[in-house]
Protein backbone atom coordinates (compact mmCIF):
# COMPACT_ATOMS: atom_id res chain seq x y z
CA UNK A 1 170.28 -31.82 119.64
CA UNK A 2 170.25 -28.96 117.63
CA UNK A 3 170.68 -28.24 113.57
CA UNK A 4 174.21 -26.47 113.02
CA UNK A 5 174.17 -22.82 113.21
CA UNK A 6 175.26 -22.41 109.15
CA UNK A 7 171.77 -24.55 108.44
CA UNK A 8 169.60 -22.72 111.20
CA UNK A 9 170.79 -19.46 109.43
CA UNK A 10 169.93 -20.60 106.13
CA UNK A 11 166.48 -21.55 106.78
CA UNK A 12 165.70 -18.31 108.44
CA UNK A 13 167.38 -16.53 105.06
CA UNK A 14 165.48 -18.55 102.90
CA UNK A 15 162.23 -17.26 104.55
CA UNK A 16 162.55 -13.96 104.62
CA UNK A 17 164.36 -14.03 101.25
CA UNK A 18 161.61 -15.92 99.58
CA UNK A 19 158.58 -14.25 101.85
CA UNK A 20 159.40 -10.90 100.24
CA UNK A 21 159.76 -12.90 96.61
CA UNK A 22 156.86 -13.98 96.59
CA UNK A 23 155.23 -10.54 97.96
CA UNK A 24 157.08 -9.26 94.63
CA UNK A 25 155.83 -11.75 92.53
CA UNK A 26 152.50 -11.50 93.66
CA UNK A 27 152.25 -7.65 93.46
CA UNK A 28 153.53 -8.15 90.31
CA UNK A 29 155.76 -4.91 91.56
CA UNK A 30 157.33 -2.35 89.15
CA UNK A 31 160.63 -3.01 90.60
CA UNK A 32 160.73 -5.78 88.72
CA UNK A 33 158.58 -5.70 85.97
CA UNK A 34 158.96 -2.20 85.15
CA UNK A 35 156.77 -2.78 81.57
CA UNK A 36 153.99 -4.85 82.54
CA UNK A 37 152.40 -4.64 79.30
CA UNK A 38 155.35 -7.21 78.27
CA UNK A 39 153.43 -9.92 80.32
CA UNK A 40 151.08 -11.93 78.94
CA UNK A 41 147.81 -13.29 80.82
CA UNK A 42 149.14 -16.50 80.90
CA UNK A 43 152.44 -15.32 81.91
CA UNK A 44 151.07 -13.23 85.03
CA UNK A 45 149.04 -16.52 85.76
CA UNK A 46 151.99 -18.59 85.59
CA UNK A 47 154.08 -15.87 88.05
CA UNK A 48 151.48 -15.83 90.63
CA UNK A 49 151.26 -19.52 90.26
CA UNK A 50 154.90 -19.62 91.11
CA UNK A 51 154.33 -17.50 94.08
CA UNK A 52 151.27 -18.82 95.50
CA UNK A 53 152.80 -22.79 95.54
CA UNK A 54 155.92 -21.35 96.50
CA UNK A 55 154.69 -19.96 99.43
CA UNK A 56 153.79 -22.82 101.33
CA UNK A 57 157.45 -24.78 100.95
CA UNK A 58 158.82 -21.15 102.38
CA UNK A 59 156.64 -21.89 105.28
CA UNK A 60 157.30 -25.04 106.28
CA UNK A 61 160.81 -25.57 106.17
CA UNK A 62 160.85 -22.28 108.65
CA UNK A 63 158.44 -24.25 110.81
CA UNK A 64 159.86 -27.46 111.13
CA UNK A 65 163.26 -25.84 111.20
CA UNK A 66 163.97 -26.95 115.06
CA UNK A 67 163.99 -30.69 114.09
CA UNK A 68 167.49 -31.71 113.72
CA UNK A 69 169.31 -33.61 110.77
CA UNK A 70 169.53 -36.05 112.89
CA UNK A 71 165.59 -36.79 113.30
CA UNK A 72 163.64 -38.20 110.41
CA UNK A 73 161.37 -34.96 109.96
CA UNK A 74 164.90 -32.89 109.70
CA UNK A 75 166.41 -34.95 107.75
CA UNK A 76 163.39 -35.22 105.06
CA UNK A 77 162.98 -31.22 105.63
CA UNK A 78 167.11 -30.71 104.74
CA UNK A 79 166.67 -33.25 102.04
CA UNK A 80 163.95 -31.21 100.55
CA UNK A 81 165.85 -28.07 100.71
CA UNK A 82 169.11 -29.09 99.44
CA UNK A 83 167.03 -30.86 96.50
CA UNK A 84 164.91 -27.96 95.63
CA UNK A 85 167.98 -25.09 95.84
CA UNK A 86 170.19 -27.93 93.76
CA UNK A 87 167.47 -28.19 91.10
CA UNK A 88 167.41 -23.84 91.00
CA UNK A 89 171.12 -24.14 90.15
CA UNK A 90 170.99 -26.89 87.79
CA UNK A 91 168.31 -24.71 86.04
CA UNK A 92 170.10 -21.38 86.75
CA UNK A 93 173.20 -23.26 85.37
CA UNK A 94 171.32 -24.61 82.33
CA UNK A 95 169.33 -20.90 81.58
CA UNK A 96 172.97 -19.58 82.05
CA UNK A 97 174.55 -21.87 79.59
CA UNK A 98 172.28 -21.30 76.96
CA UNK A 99 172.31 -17.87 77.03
CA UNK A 100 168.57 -17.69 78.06
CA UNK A 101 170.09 -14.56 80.29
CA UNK A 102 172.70 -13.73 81.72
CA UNK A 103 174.09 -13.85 85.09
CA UNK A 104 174.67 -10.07 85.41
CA UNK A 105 171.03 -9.49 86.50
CA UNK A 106 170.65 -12.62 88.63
CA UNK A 107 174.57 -13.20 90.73
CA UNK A 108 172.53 -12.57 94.05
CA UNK A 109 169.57 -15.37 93.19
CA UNK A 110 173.15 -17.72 92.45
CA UNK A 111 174.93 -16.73 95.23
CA UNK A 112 171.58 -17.56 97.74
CA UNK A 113 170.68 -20.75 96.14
CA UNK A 114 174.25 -21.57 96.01
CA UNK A 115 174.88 -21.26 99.68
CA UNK A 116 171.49 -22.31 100.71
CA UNK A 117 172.54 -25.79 98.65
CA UNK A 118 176.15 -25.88 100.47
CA UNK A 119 174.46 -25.96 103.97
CA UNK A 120 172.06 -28.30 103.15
CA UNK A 121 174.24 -30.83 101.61
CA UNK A 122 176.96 -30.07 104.61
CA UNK A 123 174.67 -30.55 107.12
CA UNK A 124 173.17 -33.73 105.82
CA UNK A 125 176.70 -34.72 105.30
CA UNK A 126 177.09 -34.51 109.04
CA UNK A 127 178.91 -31.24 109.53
């Protein structure tokens, strides 16, 4: 038995999505931080922190992205998935809210997460 095609595609989009984040992050690239004098030690620790520990959870849900739902590895592996995109959201949501930034910048990081979290939870709801 295989996963559904929506959840196959979103763990292959998730790792090529967050590979080249992290290869950002970790180049600490001008594309994004076009003023790097902005950033703190600490906060250039903290970002290649992020994309160092990052890295690994990228890797293994594309590796053990055969098991289906339906098997206890794929089910912990979409569990972990739909938890982890959920809790970007909730924080996205939160940052959002608060006016920590705004969504003009980030709609494509919402978007992702936001699908990536819909084919989780469908797929773990059976579909």
């Amino acid at each position: 038995m295989l996963n559904p095609l929506h959840l196959q595609l979103s763990y292959i989009s998730f790792f090529f999505v967050h590979t080249f984040d992290c290869v950002l992050f970790l180049s600490l690239t001008h594309n994004l931080f076009p003023e790097r004098t902005i950033l703190t030690p600490a906060t250039q620790f903290f970002i290649f922190a992020n994309a160092t520990t990052l890295f690994p959870f990228v890797l293994l849900v594309f590796l053990l992205r055969r098991h289906p739902v339906s098997s206890d590895v794929g089910n912990k592996v979409a569990w972990t998935f739909t938890l982890f995109h959920g809790g970007v959201l909730v924080l996205q949501g939160y940052q959002g809210l608060s006016g920590g930034w705004c969504f003009d910048q980030f709609w494509l990081s919402v978007g992702f997460h936001g699908v990536w979290f819909g084919s989780g939870a469908t797929a773990l709801a059976g579909y």
